[in-house]
C-alpha atoms as a PDB file:
ATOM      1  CA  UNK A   1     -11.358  -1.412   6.110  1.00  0.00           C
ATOM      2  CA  UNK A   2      -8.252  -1.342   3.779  1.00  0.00           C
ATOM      3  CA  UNK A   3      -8.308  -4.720   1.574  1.00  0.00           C
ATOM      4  CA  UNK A   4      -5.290  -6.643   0.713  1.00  0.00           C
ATOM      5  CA  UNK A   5      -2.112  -5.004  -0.388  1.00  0.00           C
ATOM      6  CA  UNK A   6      -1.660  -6.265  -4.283  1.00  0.00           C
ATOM      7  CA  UNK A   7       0.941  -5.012  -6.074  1.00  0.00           C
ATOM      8  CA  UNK A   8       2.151  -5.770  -9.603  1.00  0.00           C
ATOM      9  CA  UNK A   9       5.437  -6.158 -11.117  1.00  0.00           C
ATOM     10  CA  UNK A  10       6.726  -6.981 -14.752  1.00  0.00           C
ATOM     11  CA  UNK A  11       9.169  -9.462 -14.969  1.00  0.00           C
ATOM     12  CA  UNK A  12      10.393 -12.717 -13.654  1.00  0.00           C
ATOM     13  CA  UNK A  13       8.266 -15.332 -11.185  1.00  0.00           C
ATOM     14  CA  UNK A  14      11.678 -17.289 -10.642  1.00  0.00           C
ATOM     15  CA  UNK A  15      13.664 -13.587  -9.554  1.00  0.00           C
ATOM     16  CA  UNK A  16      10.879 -12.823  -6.943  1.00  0.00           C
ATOM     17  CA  UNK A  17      12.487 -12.365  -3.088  1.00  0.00           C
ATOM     18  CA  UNK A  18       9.073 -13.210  -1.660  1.00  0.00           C
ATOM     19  CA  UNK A  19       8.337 -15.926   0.959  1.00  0.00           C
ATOM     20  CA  UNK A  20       6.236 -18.040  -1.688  1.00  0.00           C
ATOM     21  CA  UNK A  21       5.864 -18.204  -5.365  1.00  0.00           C
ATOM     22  CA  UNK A  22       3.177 -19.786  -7.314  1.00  0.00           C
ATOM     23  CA  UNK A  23       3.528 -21.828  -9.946  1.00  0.00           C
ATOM     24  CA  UNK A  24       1.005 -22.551 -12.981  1.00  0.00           C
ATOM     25  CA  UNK A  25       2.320 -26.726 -12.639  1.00  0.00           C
ATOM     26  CA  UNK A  26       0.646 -29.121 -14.885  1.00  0.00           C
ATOM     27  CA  UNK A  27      -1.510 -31.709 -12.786  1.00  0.00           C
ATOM     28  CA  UNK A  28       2.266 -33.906 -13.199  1.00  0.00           C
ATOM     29  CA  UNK A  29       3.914 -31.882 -10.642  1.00  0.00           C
ATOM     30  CA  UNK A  30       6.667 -32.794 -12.609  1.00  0.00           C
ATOM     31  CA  UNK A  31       7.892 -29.591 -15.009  1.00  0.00           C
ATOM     32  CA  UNK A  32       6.641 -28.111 -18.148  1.00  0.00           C
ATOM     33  CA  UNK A  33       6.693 -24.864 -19.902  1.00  0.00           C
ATOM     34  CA  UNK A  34       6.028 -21.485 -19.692  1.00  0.00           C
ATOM     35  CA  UNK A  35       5.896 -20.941 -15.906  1.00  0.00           C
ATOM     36  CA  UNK A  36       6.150 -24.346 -14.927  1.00  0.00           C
ATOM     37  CA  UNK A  37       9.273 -24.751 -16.554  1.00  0.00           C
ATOM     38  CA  UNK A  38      10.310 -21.938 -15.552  1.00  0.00           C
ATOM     39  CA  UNK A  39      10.411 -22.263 -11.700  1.00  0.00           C
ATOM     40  CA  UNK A  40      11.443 -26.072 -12.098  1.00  0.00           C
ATOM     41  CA  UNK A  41      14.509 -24.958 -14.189  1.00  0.00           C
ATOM     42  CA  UNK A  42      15.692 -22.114 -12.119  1.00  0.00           C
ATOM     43  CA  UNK A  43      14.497 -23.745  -8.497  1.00  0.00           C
ATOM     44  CA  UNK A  44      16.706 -26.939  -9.478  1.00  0.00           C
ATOM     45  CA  UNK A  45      16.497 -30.775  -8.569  1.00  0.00           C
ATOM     46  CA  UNK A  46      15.224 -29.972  -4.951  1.00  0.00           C
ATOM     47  CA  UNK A  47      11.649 -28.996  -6.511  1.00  0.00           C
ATOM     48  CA  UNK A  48      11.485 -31.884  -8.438  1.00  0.00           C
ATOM     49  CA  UNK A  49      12.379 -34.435  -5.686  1.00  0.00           C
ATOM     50  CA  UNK A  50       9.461 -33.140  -3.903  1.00  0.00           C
ATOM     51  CA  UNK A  51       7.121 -33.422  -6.339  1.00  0.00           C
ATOM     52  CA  UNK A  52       8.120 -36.322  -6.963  1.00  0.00           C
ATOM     53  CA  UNK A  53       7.676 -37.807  -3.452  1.00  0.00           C
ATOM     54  CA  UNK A  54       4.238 -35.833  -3.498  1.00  0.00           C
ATOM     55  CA  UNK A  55       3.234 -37.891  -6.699  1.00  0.00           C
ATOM     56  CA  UNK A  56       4.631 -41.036  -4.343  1.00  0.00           C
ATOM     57  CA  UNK A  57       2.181 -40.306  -1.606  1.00  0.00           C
ATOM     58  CA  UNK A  58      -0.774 -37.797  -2.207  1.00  0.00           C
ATOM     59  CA  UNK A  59      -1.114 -37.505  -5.466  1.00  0.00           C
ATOM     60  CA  UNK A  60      -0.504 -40.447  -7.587  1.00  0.00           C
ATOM     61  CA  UNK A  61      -3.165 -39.750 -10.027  1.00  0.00           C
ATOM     62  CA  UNK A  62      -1.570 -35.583 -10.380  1.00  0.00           C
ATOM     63  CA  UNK A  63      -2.987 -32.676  -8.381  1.00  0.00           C
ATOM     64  CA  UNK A  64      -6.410 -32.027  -9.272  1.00  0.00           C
ATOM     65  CA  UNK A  65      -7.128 -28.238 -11.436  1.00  0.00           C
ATOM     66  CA  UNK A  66      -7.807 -25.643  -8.453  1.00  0.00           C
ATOM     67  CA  UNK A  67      -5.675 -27.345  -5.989  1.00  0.00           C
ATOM     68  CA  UNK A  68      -2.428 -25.620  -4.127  1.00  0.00           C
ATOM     69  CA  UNK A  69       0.362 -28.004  -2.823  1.00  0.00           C
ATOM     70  CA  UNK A  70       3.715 -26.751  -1.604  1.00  0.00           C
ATOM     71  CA  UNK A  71       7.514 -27.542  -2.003  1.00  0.00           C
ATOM     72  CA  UNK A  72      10.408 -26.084  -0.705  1.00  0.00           C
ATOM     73  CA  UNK A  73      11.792 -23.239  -3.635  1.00  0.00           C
ATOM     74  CA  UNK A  74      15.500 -24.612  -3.872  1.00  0.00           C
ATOM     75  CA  UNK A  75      17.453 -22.223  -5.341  1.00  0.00           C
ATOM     76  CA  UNK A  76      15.101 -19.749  -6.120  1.00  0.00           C
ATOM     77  CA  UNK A  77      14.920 -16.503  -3.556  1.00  0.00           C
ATOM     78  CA  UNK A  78      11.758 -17.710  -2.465  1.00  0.00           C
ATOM     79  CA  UNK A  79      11.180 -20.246   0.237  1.00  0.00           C
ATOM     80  CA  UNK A  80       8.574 -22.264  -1.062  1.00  0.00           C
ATOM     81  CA  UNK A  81       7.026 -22.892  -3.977  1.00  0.00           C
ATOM     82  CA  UNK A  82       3.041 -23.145  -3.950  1.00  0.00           C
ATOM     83  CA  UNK A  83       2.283 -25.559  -7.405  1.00  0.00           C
ATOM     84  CA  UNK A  84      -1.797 -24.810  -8.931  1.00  0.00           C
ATOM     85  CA  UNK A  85      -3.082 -26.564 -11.737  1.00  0.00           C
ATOM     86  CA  UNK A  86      -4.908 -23.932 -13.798  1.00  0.00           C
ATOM     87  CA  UNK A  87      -8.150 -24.890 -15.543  1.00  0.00           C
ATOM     88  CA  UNK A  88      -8.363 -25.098 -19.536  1.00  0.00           C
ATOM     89  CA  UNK A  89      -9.738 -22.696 -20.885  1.00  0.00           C
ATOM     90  CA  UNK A  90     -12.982 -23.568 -23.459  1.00  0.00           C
ATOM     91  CA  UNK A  91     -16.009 -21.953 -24.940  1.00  0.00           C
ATOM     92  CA  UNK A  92     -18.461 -24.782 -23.838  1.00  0.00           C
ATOM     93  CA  UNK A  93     -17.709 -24.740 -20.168  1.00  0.00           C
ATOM     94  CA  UNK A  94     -17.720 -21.852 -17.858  1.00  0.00           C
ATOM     95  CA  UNK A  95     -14.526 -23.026 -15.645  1.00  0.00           C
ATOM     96  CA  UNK A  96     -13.885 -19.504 -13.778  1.00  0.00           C
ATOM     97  CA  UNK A  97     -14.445 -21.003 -10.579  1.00  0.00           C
ATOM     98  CA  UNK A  98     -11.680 -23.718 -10.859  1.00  0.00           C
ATOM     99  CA  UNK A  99      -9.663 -20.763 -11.730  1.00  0.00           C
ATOM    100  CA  UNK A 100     -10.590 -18.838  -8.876  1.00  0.00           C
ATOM    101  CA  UNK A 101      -9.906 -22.039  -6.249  1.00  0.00           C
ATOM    102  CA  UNK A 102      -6.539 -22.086  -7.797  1.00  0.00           C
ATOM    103  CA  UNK A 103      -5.915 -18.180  -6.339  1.00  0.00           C
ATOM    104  CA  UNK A 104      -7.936 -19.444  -2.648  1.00  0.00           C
ATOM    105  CA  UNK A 105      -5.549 -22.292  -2.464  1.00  0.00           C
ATOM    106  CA  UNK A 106      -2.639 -20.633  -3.228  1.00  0.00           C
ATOM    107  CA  UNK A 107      -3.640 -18.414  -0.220  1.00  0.00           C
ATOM    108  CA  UNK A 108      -4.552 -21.456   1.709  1.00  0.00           C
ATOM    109  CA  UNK A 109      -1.236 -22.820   1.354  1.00  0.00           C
ATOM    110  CA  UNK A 110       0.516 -19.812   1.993  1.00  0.00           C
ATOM    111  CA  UNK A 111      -1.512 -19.448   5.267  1.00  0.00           C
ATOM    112  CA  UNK A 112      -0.554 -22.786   6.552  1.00  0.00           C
ATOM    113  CA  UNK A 113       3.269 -21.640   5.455  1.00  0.00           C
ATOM    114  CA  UNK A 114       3.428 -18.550   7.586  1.00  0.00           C
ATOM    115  CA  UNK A 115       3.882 -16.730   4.431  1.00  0.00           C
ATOM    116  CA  UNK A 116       3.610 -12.984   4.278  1.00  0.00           C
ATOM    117  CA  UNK A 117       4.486 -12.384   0.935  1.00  0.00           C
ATOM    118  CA  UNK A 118       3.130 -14.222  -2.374  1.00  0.00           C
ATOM    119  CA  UNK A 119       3.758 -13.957  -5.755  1.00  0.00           C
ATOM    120  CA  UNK A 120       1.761 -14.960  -8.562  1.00  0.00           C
ATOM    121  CA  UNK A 121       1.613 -15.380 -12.629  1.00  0.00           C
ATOM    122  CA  UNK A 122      -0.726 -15.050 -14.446  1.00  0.00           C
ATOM    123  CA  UNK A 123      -2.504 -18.319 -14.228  1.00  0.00           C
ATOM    124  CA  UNK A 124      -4.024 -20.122 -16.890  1.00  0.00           C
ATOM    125  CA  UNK A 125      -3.013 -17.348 -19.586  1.00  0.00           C
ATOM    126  CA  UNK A 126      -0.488 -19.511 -21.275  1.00  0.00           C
ATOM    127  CA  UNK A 127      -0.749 -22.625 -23.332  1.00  0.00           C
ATOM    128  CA  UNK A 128      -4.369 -23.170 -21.089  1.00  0.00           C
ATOM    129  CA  UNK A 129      -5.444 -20.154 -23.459  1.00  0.00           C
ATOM    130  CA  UNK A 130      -7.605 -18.558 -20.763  1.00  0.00           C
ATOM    131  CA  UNK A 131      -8.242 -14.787 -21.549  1.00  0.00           C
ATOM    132  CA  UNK A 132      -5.949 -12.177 -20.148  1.00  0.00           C
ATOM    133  CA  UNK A 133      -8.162  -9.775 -19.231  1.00  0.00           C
ATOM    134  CA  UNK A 134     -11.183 -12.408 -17.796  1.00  0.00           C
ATOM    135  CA  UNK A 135      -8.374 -13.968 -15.864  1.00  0.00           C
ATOM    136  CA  UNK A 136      -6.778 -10.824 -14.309  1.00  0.00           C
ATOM    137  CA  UNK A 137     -10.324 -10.072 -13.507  1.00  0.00           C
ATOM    138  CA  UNK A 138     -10.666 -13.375 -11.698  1.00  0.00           C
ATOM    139  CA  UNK A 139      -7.216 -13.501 -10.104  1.00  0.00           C
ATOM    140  CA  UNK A 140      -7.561  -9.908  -8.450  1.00  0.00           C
ATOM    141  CA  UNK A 141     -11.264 -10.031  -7.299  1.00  0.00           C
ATOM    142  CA  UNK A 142     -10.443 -13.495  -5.616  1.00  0.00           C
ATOM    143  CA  UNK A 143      -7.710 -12.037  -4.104  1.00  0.00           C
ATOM    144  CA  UNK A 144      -9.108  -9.423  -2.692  1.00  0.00           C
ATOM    145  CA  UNK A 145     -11.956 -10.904  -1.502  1.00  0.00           C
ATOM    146  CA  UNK A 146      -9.698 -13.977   0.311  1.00  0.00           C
ATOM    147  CA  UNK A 147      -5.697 -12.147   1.095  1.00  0.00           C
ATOM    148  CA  UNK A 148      -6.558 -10.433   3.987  1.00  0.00           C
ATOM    149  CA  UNK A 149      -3.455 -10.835   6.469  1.00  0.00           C
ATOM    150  CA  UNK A 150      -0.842 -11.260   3.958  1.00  0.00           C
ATOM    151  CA  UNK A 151       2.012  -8.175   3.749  1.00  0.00           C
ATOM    152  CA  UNK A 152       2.036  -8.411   0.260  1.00  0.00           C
ATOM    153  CA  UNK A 153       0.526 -10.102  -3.091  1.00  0.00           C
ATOM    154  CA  UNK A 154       1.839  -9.068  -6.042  1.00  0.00           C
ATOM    155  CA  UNK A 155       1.609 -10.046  -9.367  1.00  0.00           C
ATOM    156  CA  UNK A 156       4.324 -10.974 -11.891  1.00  0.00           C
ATOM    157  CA  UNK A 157       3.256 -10.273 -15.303  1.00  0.00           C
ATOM    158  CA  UNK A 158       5.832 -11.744 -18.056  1.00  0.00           C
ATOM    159  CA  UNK A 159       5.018  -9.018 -20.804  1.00  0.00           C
ATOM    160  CA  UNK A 160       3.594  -4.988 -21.157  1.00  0.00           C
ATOM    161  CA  UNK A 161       0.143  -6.465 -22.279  1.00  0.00           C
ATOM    162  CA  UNK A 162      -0.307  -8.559 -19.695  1.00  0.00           C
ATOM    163  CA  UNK A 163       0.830  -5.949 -16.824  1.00  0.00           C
ATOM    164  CA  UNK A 164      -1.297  -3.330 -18.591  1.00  0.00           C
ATOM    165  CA  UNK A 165      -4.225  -5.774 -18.274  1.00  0.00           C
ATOM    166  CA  UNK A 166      -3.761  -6.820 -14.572  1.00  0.00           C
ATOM    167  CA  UNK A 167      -3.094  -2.947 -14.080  1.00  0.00           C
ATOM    168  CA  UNK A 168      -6.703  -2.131 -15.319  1.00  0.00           C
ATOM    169  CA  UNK A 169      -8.115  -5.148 -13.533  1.00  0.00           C
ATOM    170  CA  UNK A 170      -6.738  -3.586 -10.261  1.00  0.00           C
END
């Protein structure tokens, strides 16, 4: 049985024609860098509205690290944005299973969509400081294990070092 299609791509989250993008938020929902910033930048005030009303309702206290919630993608060529909160990376605490829920709920989300195509960064690599390779590792096993049905997931690596990373991992 043929697993999951996963495909890679250097370049830009925010440029991806995909049904869904995911987005490495901050438990805020309400912008930040790398990523984050990114998407909220790009997407517009649509995004933020959402989140906003999400904070208003669900999630007054943030989203919780390894959770998926979804907003429309305003002006981005997706049509939705699916926001994660990565897990901090740290020596003391073995955390690679928040970062793996963050990859099933992204699916999850996706699922309850309709989406057929999802794109994803490189979660947690950033200013969480998680290592590239130990992520890629964790982002592509959980992905194959748990993105059966989906036409495509494919992910959008910023830089060289992290494609050539997620390219071994694969």
């Amino acid at each position: 049985m043929a697993g999951p299609n996963l495909t890679l791509v250097q370049g830009d989250i925010t440029e991806q024609d995909v049904d869904a993008v995911v987005n490495a938020a901050n438990s805020s929902l309400l912008g930040g860098g790398g990523v984050d910033g990114a998407i909220h930048r790009k997407g517009g005030s649509d995004i933020l509205a959402e989140c906003r009303r999400l904070r208003a309702s669900h999630y007054g206290k943030g989203l919780p690290t390894g959770q998926a919630v979804a907003t429309t993608a305003g002006r981005l060529p997706a049509r939705w944005v699916i926001h994660t909160v990565g897990p901090v990376w740290g020596r003391e605490e073995d955390r690679s299973e928040l970062l793996a829920s963050c990859h099933r709920e992204s699916l999850r989300a996706a699922r309850e969509l309709g989406a057929r195509t999802v794109a994803f960064p490189a979660i947690s690599t950033g200013v969480y400081r998680w290592p590239l390779e130990d992520a890629a590792r964790i982002a592509v096993t959980t992905l194959r294990e748990e993105g059966e049905g989906f036409a495509e997931l494919r992910f959008v690596l910023f830089d060289k070092r992290a494609y050539d990373t997620f390219s071994a991992a694969l």
